[in-house]
PDB file of N, CA and C in Angstrom:
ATOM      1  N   UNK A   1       0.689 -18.504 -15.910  1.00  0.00           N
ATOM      2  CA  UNK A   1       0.582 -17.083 -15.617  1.00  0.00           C
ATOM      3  C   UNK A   1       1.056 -16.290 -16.830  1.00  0.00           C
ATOM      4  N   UNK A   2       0.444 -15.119 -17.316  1.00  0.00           N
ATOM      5  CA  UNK A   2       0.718 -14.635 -18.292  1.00  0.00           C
ATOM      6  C   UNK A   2       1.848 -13.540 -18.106  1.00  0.00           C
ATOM      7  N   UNK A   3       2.588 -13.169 -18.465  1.00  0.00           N
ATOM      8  CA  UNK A   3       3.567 -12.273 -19.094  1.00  0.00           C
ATOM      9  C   UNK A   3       2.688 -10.667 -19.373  1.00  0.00           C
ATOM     10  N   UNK A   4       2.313 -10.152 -18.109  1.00  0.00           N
ATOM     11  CA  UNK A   4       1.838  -8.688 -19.200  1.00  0.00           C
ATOM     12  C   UNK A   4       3.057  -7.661 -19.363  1.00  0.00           C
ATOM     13  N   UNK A   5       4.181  -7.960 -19.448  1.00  0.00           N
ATOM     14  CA  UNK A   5       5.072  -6.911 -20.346  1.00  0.00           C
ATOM     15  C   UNK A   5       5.061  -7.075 -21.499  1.00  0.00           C
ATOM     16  N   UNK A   6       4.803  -8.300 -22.076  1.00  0.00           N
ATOM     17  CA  UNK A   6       4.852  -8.947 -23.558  1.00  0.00           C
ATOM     18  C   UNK A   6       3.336  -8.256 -23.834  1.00  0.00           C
ATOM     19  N   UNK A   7       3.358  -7.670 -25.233  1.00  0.00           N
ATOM     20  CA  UNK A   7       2.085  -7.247 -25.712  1.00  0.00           C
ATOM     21  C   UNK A   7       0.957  -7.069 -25.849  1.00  0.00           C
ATOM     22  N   UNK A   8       1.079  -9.008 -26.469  1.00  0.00           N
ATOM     23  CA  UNK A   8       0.263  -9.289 -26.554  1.00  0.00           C
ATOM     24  C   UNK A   8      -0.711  -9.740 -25.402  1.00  0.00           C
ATOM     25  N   UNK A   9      -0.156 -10.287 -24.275  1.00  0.00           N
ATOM     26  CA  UNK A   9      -1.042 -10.534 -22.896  1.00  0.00           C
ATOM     27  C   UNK A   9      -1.524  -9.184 -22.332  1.00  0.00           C
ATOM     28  N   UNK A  10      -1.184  -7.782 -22.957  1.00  0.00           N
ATOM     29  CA  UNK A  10      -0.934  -6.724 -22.014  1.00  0.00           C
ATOM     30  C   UNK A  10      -2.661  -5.948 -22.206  1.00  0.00           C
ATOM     31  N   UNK A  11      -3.363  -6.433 -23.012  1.00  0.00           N
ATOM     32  CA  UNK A  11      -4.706  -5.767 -23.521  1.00  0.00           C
ATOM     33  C   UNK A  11      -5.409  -5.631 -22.033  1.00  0.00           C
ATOM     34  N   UNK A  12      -5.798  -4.303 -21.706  1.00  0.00           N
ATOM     35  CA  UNK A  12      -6.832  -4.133 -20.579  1.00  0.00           C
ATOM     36  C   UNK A  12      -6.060  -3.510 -19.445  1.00  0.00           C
ATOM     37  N   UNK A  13      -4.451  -4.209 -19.107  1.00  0.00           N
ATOM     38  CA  UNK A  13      -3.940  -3.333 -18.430  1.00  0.00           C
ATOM     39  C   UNK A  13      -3.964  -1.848 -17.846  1.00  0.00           C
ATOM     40  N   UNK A  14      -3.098  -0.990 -18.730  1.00  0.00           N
ATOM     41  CA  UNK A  14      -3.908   0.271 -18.691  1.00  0.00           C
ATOM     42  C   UNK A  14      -4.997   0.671 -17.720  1.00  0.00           C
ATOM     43  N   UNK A  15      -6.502   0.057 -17.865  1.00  0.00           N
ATOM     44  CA  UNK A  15      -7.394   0.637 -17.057  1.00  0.00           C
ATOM     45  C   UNK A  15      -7.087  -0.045 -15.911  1.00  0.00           C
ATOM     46  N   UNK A  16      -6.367  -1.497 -15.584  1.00  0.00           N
ATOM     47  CA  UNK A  16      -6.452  -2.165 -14.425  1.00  0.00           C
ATOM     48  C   UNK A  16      -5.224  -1.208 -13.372  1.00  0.00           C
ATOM     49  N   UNK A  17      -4.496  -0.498 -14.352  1.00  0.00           N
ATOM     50  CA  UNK A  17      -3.376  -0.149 -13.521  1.00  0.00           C
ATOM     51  C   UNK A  17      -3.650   1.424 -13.341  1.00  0.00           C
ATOM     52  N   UNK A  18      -4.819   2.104 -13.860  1.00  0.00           N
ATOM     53  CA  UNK A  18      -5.249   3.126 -13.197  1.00  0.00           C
ATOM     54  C   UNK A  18      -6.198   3.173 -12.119  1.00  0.00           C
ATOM     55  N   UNK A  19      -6.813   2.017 -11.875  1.00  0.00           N
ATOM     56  CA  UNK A  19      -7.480   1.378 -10.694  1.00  0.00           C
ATOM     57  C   UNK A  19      -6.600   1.405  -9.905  1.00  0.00           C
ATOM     58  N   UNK A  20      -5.349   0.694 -10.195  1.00  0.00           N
ATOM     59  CA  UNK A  20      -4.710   0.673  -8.828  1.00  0.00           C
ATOM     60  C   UNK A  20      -4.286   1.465  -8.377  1.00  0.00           C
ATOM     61  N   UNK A  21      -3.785   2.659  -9.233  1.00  0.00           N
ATOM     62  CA  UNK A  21      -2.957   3.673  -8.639  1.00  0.00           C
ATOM     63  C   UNK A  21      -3.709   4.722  -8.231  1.00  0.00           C
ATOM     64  N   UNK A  22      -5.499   4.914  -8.712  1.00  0.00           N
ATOM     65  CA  UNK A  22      -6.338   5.810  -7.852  1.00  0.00           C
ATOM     66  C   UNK A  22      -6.724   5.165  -6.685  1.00  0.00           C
ATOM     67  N   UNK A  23      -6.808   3.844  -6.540  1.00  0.00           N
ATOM     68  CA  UNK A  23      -7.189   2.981  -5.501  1.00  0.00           C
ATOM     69  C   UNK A  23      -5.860   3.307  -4.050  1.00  0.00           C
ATOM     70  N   UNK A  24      -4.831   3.258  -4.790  1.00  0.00           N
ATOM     71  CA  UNK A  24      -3.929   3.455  -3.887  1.00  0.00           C
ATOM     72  C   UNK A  24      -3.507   5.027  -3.611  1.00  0.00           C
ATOM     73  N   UNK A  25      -3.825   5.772  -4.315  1.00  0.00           N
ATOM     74  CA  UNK A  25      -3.703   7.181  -3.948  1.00  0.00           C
ATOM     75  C   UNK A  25      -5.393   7.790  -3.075  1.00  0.00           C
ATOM     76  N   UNK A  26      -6.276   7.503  -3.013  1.00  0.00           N
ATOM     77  CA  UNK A  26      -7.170   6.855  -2.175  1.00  0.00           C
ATOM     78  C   UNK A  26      -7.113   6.881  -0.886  1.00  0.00           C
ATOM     79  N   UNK A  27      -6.296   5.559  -1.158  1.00  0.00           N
ATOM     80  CA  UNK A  27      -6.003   4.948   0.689  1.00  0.00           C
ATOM     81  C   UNK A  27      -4.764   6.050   0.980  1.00  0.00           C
ATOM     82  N   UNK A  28      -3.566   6.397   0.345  1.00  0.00           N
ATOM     83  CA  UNK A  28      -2.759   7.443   1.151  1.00  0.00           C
ATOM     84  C   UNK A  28      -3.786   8.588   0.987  1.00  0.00           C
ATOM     85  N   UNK A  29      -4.588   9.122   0.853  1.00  0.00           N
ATOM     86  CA  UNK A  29      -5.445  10.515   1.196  1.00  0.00           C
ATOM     87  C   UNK A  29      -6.169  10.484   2.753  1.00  0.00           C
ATOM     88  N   UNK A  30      -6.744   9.133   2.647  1.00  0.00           N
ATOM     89  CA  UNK A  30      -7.366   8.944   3.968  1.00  0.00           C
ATOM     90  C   UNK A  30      -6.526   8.308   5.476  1.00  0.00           C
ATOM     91  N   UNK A  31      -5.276   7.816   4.876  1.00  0.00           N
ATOM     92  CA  UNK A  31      -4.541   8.316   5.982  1.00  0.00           C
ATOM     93  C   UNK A  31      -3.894   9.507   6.461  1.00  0.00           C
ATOM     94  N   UNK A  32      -3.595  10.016   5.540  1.00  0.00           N
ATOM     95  CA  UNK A  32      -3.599  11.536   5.671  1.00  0.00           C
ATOM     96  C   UNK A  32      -4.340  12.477   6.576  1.00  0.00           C
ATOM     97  N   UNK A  33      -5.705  11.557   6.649  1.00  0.00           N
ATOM     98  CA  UNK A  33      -7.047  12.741   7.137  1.00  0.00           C
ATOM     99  C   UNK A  33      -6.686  12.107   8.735  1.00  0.00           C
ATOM    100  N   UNK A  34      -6.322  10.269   8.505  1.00  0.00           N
ATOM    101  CA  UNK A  34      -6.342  10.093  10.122  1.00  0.00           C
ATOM    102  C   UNK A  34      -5.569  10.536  10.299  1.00  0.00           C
ATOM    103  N   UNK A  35      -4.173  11.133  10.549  1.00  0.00           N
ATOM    104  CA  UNK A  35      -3.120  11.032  10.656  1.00  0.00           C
ATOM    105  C   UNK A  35      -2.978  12.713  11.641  1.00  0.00           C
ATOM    106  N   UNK A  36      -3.829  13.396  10.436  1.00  0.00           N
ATOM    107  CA  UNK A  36      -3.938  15.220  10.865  1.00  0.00           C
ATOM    108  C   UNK A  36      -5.225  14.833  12.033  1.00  0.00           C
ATOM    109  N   UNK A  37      -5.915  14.415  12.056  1.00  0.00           N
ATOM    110  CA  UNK A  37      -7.466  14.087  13.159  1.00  0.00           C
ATOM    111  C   UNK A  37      -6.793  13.588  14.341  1.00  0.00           C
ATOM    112  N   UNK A  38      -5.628  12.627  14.425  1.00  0.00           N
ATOM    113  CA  UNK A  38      -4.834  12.033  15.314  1.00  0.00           C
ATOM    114  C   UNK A  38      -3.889  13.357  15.940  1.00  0.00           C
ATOM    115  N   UNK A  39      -3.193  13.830  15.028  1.00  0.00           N
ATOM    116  CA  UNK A  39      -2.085  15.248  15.464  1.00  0.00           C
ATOM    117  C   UNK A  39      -3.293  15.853  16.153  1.00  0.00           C
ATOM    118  N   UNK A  40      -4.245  16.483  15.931  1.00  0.00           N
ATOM    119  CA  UNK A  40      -5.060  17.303  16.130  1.00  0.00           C
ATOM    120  C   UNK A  40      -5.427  17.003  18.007  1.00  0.00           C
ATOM    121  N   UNK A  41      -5.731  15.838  18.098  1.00  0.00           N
ATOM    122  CA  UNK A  41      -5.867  15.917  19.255  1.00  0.00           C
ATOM    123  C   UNK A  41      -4.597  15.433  20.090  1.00  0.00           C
ATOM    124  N   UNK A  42      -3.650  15.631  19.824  1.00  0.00           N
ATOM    125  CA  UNK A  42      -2.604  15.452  20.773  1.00  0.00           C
ATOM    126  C   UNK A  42      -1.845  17.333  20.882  1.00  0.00           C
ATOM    127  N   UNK A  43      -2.727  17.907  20.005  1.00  0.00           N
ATOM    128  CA  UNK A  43      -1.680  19.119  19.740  1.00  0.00           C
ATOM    129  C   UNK A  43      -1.904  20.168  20.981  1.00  0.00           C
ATOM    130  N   UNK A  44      -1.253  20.735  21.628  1.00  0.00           N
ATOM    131  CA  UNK A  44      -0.630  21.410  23.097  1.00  0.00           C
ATOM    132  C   UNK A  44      -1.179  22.929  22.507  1.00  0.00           C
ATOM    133  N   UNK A  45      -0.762  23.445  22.056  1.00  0.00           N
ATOM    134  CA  UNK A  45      -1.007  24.616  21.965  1.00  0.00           C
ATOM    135  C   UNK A  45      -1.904  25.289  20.896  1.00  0.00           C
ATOM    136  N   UNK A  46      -2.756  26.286  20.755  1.00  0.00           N
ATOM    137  CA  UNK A  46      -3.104  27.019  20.540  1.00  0.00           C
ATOM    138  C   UNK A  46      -3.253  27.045  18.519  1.00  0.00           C
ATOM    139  N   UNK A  47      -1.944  27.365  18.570  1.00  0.00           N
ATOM    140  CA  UNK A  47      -1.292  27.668  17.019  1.00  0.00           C
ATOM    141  C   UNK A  47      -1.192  26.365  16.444  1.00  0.00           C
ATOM    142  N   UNK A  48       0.098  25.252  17.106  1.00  0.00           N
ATOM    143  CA  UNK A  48      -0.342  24.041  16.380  1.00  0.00           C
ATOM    144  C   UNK A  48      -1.762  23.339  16.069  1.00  0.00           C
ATOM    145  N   UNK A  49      -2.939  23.700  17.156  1.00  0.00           N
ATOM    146  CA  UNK A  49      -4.174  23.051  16.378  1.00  0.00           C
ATOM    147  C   UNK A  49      -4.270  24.129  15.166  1.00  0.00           C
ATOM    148  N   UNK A  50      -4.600  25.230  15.544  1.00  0.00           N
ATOM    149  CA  UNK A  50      -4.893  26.166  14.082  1.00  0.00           C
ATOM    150  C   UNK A  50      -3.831  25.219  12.918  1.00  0.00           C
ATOM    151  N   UNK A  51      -2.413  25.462  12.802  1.00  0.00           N
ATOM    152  CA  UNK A  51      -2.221  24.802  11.952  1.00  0.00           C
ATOM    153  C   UNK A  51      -3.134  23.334  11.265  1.00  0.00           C
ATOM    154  N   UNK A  52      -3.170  22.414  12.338  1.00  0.00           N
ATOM    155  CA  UNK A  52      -3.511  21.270  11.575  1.00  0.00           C
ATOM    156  C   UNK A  52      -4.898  20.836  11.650  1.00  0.00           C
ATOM    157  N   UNK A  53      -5.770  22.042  12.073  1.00  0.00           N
ATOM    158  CA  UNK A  53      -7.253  22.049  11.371  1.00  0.00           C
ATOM    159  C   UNK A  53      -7.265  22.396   9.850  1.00  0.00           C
ATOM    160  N   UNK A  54      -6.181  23.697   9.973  1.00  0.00           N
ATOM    161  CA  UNK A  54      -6.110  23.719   8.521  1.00  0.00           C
ATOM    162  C   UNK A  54      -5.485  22.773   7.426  1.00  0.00           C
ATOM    163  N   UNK A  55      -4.601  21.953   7.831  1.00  0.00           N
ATOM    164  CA  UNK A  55      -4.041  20.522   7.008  1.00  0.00           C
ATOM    165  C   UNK A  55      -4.943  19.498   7.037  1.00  0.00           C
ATOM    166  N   UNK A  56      -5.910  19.410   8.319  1.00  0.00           N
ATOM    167  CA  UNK A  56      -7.010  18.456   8.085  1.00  0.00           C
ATOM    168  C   UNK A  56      -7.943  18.901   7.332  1.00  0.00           C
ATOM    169  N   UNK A  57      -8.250  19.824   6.471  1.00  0.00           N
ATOM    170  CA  UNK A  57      -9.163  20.300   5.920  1.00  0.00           C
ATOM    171  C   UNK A  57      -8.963  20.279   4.649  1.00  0.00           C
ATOM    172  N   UNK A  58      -7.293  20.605   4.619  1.00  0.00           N
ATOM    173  CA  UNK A  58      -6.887  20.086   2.776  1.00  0.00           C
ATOM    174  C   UNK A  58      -7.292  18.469   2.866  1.00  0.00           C
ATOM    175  N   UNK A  59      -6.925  18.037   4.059  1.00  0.00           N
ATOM    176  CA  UNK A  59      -6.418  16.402   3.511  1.00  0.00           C
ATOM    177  C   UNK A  59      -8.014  15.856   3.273  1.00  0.00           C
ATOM    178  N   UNK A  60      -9.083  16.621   3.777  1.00  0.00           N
ATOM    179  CA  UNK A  60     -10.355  15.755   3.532  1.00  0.00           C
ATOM    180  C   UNK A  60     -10.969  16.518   2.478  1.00  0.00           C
ATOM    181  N   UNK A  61     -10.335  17.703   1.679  1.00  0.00           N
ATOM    182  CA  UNK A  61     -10.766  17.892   0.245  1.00  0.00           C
ATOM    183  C   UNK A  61     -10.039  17.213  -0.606  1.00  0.00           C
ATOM    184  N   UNK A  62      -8.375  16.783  -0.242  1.00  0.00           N
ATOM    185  CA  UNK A  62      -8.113  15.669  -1.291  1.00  0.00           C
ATOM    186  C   UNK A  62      -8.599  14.387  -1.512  1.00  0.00           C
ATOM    187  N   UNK A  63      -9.353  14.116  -0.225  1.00  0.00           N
ATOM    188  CA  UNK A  63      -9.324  12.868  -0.046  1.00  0.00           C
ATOM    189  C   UNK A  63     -11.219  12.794  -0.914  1.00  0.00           C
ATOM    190  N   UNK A  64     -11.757  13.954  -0.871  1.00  0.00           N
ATOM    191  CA  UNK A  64     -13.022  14.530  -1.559  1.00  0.00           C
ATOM    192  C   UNK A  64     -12.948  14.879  -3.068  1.00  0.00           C
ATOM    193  N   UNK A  65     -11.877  15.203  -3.193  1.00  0.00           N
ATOM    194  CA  UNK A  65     -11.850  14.940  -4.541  1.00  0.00           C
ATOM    195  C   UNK A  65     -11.263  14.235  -5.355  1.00  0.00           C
ATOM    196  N   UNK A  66     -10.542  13.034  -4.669  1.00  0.00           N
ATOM    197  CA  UNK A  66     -10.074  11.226  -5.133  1.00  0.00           C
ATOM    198  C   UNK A  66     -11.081  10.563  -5.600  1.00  0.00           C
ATOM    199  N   UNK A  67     -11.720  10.635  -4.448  1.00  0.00           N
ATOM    200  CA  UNK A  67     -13.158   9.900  -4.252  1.00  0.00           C
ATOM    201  C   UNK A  67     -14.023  10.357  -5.847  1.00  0.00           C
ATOM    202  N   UNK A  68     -14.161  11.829  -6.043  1.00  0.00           N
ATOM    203  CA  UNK A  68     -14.938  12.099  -6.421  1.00  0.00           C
ATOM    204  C   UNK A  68     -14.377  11.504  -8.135  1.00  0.00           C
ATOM    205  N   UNK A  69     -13.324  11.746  -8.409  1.00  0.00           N
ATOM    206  CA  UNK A  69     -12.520  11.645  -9.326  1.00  0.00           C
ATOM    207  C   UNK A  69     -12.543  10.377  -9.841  1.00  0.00           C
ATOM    208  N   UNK A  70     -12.541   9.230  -8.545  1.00  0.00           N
ATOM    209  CA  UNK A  70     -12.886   7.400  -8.925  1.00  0.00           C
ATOM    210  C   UNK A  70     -14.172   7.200  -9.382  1.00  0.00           C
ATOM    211  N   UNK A  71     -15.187   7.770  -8.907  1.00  0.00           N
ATOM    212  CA  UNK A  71     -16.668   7.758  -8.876  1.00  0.00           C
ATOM    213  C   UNK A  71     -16.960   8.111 -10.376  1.00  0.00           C
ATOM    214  N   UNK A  72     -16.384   9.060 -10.844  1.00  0.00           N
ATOM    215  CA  UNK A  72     -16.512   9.420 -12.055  1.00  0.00           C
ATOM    216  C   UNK A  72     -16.159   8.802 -13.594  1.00  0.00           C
ATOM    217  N   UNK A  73     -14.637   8.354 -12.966  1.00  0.00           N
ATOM    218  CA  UNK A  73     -14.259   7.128 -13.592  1.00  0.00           C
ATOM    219  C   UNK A  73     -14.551   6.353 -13.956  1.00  0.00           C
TER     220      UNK A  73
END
């Protein structure tokens, strides 16, 4: 197994480890979206849905422009 802190094994890294960290910022966006879609229908009143239509609506433009952002990549 190679050593990629050492230098010389470390060539390519970089792009592999911006994969992971859009890959994984990604997957927390789209739980995000379930998470507000889930609140949403448990929410009692009135005002709390208004609130978290409007948080579900950021969370599926972040999660719209992750996407869009990897794609581009």
């Amino acid at each position: 197994m190679k050593d990629f802190l050492d230098p010389r094994n470390a060539e390519g890294m970089p792009k592999q480890a911006d994969a992971l960290f859009a890959t994984d910022f990604l997957l927390t966006a789209k739980n995000g979206v379930r998470n507000c879609a889930f609140a949403l229908t448990e929410a009692t009143t009135p005002e709390a849905r208004a609130i978290l239509r409007r948080q579900l609506t950021e969370a599926l433009e972040l999660h719209r422009e992750a996407t869009q952002l990897m794609l581009d990549k």
